[in-house]
Protein backbone atom coordinates (compact mmCIF):
# COMPACT_ATOMS: atom_id res chain seq x y z
CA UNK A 1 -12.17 38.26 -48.50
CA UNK A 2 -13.64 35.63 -46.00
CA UNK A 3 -12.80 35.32 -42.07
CA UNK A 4 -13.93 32.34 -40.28
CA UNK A 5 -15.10 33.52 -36.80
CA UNK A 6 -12.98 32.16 -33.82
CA UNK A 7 -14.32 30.00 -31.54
CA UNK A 8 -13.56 30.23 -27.77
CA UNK A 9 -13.00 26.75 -26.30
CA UNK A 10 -13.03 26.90 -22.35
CA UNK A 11 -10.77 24.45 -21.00
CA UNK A 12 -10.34 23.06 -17.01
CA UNK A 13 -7.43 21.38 -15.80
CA UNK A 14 -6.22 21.16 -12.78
CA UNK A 15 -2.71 23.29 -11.40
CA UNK A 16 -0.53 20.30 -11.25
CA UNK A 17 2.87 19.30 -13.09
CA UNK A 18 1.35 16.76 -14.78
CA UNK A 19 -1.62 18.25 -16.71
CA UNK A 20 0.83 21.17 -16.78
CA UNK A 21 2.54 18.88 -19.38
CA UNK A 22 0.18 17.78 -21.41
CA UNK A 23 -1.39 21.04 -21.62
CA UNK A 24 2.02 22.57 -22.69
CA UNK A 25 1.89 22.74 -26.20
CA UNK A 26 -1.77 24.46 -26.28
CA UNK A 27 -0.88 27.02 -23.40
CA UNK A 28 1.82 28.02 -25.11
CA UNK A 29 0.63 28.10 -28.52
CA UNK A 30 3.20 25.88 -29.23
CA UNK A 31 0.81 23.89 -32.03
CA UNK A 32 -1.60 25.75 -34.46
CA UNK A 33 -5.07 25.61 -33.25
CA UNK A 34 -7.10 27.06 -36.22
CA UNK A 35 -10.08 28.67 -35.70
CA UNK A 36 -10.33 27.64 -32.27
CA UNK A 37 -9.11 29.64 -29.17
CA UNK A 38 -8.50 28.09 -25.84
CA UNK A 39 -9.24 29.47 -22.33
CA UNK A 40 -7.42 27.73 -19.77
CA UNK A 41 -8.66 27.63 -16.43
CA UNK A 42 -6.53 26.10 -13.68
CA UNK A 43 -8.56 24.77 -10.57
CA UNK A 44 -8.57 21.51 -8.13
CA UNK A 45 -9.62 18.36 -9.26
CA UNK A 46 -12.21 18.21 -6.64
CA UNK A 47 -13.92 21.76 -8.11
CA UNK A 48 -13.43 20.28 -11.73
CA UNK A 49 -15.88 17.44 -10.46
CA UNK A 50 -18.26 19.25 -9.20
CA UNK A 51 -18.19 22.18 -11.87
CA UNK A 52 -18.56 19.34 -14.33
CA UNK A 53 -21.82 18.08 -13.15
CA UNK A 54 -23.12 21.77 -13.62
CA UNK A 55 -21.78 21.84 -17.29
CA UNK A 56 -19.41 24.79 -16.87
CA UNK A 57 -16.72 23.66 -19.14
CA UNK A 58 -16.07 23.06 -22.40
CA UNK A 59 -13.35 20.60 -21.53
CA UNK A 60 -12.87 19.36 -18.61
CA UNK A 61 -10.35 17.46 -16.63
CA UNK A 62 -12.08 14.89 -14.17
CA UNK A 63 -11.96 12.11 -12.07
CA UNK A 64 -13.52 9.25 -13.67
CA UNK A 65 -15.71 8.25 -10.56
CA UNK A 66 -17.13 11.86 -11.47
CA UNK A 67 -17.92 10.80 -14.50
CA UNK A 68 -20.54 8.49 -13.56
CA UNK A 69 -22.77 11.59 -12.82
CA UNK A 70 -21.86 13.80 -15.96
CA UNK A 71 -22.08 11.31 -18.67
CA UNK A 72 -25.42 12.62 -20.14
CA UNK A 73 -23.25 16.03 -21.19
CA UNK A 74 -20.31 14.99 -21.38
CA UNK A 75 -18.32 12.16 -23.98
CA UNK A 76 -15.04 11.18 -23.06
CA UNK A 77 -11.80 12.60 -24.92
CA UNK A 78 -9.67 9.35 -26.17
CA UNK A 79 -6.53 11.26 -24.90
CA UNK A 80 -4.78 12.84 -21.41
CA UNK A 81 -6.01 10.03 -18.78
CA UNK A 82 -3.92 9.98 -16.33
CA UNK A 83 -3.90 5.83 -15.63
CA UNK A 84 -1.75 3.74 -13.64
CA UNK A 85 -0.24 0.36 -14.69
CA UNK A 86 0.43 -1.49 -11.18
CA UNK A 87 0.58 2.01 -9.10
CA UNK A 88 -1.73 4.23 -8.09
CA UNK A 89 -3.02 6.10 -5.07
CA UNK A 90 -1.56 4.85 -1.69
CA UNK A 91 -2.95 4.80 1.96
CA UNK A 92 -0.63 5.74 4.17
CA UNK A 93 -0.35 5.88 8.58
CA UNK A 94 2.07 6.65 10.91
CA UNK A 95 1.95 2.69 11.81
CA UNK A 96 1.32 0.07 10.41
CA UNK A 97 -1.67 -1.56 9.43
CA UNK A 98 -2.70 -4.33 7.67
CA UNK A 99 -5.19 -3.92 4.45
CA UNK A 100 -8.19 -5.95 6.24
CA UNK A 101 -7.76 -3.30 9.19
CA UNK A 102 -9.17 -0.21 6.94
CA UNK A 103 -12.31 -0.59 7.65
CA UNK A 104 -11.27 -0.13 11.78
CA UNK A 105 -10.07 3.28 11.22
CA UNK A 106 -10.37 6.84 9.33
CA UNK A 107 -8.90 8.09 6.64
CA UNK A 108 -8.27 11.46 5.01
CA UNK A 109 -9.40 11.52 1.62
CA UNK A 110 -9.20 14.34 -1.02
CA UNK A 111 -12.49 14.36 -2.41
CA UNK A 112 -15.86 11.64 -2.52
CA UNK A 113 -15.91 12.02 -6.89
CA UNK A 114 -12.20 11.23 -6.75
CA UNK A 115 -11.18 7.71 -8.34
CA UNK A 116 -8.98 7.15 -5.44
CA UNK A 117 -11.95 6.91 -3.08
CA UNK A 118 -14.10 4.97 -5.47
CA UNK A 119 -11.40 2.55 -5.74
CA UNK A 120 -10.96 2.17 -1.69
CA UNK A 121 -14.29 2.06 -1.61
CA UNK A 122 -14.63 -0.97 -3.98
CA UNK A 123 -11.45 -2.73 -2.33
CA UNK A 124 -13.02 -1.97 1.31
CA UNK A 125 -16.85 -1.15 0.81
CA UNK A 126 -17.19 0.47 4.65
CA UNK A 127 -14.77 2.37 6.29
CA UNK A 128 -14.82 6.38 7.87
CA UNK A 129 -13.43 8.86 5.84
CA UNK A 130 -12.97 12.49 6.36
CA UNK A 131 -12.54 15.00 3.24
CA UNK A 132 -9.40 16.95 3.52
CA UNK A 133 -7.91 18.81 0.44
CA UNK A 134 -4.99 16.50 -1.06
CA UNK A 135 -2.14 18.79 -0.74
CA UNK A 136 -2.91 18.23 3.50
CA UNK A 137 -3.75 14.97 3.88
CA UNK A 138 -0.11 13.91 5.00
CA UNK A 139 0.56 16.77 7.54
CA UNK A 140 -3.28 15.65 8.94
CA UNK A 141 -1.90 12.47 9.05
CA UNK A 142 1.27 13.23 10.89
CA UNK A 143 -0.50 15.37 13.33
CA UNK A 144 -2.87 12.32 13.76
CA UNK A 145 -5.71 14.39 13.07
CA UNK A 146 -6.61 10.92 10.81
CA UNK A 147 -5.38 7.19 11.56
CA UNK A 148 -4.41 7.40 7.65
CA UNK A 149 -4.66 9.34 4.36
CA UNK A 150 -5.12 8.34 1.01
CA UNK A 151 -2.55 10.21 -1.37
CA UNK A 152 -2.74 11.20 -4.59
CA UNK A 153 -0.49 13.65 -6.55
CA UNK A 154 3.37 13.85 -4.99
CA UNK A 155 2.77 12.74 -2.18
CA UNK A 156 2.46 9.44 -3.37
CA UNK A 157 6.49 10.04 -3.87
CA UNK A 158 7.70 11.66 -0.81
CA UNK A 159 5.55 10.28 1.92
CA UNK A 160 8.26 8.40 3.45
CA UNK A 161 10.13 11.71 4.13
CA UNK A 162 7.38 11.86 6.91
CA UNK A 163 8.22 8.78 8.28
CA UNK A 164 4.67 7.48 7.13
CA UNK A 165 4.24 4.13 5.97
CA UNK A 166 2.69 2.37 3.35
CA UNK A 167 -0.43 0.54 4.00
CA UNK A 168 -1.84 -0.21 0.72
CA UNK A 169 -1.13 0.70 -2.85
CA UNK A 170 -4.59 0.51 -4.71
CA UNK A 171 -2.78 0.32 -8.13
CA UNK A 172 -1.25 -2.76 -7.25
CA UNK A 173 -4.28 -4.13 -5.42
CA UNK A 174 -6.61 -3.04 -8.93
CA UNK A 175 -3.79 -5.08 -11.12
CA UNK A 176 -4.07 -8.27 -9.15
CA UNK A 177 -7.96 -7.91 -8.28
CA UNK A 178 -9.03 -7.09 -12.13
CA UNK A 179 -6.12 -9.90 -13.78
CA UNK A 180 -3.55 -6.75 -15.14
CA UNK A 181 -5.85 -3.73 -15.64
CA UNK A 182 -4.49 -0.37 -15.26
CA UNK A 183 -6.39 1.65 -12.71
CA UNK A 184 -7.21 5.05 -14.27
CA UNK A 185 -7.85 7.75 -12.21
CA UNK A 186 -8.80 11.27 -14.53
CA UNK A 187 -9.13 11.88 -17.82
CA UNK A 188 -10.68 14.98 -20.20
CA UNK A 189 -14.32 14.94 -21.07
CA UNK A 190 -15.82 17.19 -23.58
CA UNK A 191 -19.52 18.51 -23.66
CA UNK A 192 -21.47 16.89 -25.74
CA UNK A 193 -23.55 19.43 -27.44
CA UNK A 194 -20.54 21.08 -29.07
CA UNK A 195 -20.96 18.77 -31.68
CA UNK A 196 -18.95 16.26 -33.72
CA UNK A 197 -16.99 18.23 -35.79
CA UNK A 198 -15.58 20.39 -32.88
CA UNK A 199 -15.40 17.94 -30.66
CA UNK A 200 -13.03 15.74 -33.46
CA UNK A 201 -10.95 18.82 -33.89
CA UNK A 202 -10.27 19.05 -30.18
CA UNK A 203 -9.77 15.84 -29.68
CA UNK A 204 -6.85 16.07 -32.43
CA UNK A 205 -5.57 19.08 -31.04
CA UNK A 206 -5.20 17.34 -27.37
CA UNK A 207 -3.54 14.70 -28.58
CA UNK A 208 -1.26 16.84 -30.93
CA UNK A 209 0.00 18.75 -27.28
CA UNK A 210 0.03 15.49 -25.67
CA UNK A 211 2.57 14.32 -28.72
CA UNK A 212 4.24 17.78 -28.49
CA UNK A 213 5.46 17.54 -24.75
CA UNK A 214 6.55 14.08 -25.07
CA UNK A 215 8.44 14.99 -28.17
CA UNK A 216 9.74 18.07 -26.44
CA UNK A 217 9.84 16.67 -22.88
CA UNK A 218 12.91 18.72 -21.08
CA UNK A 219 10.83 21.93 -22.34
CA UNK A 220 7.64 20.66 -21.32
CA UNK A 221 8.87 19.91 -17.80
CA UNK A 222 10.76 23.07 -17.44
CA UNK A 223 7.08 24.50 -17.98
CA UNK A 224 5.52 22.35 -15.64
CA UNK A 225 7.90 22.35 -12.94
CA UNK A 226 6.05 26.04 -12.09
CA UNK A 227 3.20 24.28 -11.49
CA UNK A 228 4.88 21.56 -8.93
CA UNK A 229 4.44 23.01 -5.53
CA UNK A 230 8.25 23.64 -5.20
CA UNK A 231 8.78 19.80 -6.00
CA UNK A 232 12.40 18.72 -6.29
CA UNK A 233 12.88 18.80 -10.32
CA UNK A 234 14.08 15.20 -10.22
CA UNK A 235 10.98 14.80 -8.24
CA UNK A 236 8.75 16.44 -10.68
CA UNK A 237 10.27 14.59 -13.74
CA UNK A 238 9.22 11.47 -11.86
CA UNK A 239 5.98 11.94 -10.87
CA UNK A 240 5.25 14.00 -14.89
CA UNK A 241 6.89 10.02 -15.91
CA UNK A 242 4.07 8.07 -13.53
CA UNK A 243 0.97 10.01 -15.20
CA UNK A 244 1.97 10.84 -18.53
CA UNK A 245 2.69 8.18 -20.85
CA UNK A 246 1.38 5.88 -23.96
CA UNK A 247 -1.35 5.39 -21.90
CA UNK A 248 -1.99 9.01 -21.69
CA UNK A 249 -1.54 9.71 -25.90
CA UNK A 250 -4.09 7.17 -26.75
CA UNK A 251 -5.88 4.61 -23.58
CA UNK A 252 -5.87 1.72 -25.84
CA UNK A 253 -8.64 -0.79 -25.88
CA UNK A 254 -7.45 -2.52 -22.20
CA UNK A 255 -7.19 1.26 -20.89
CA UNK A 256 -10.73 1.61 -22.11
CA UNK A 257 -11.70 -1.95 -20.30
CA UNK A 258 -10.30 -0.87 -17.04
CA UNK A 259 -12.39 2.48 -17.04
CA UNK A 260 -15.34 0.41 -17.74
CA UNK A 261 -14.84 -2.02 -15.27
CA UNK A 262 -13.71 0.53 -12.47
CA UNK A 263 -17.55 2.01 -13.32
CA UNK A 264 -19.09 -0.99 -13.16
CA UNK A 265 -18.00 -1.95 -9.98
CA UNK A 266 -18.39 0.84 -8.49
CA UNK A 267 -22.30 0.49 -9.30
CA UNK A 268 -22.35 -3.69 -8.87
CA UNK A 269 -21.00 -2.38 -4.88
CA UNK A 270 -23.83 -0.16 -4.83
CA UNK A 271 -20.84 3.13 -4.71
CA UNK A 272 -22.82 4.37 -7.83
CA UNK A 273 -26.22 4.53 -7.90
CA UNK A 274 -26.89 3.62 -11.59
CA UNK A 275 -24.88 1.43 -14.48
CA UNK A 276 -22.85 4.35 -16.43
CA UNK A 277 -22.73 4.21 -20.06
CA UNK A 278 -19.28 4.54 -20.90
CA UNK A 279 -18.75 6.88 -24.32
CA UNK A 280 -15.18 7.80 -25.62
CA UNK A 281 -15.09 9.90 -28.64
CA UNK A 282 -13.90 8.08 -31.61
């Protein structure tokens, strides 16, 4: 009698309610995964980008700006982006300001691979910036550490609660700028020398979780509410609603188009250094 040998699949994703979600039905061996095994590990998006242009993981979660640098080993998986359709990250200040005024003024961001800083950076090419970890950008704004933070995650919800105000929301500025693109911000690439076979099966198996959770959504969301830095459950089941959706089961051809186009600019404004060939696993 035969075995086939198991093969160990490592797989990054960040510690946040909504990758929490997707990841549900994998992490709890909720589907059938064959011959493969996953190893989850949990770390910050900003580690994911950097550990990505080393080649660390198997599968990783990461910004798409990041992508731009890892493209030679990795492909990109044609499920779990996490893309905005006229919302996105938001720059926040104690005051207001107008838009134009961004480039008078510094602003906490969470990382320089994140999307959300590409994006600013293509909507205001020169401005200061200081890198702050995301889960602190609003209490360094409050404290006026910064003159304004860019926010992505919850905070993007609840930043009003800190009597903050919104300055710009670069969703809605990407929609009107591109003519009704999404703006994605991360999705799950997958090294490339694994090979096509493995890499299909994976693929199949990511979207099978991603189908699971939204199938099974008050389970999935009881899961990932652990994972939502004692968010409000109404709260949670909000912000889980923002990032995972069709969009995140398949990108569909004008998801595709806006990650292509969010690269492009971000070389055309001289942000990335060299035109990014743009591969999504089929």
């Amino acid at each position: 009698m035969s075995t086939t040998a198991t093969q160990t699949i490592s797989l990054a994703h960040s510690p946040d309610s909504d990758d929490a979600f997707i990841f549900y039905g994998l992490a709890t061996h909720k589907i059938d995964t064959g011959d493969l095994e996953f190893k989850h590990v949990l770390q910050d998006i900003q580690t994911l980008n950097e550990e990505a242009r080393k080649g660390t993981y198997d599968v990783t979660a990461i910004s798409f700006h990041a992508y731009a640098y890892i493209a030679d080993k990795y492909a990109l998986l044609p499920h779990g982006a996490s893309i905005g359709d006229n919302y996105g990250p938001i720059v926040v200040a104690t005051e207001e300001f107008d838009p134009s005024d961004i480039s008078k003024i510094t602003i906490a961001i969470p990382g320089t691979l994140t999307s959300a800083f590409l994006a600013l950076s293509i909507h205001t090419p020169k401005f200061k910036y200081e890198v702050v970890p995301f889960d602190q950008i609003i209490e360094a704004v409050t404290e006026k550490r910064v003159d304004a933070g860019l926010l992505i995650h919850e905070g993007q919800l609840f930043y009003q609660d800190h009597g903050l105000h919104k300055v710009l929301d670069l969703g809605e500025w990407w929609h009107e700028h591109t003519g009704g693109l999404p703006l994605p911000m991360g999705g799950n690439a997958i090294r490339r020398e694994l090979g096509d076979e493995t890499i299909r099966e994976v693929s199949e198996l990511l979207r099978e979780s991603i189908r699971y959770s939204l199938d099974n959504r008050e389970d999935a969301l009881q899961y990932a509410l652990q994972f939502a830095r004692e968010m409000d459950p109404a709260l949670a089941d909000r912000f889980v609603a923002m990032w995972v959706n069709e969009l995140t089961l398949d990108y569909t051809e004008r998801g595709r188009e806006a990650v292509r186009r969010l690269l492009r600019e971000g070389h055309e404004r001289g942000i990335i250094p060299h035109p990014v060939d743009v591969q999504f696993v089929t």
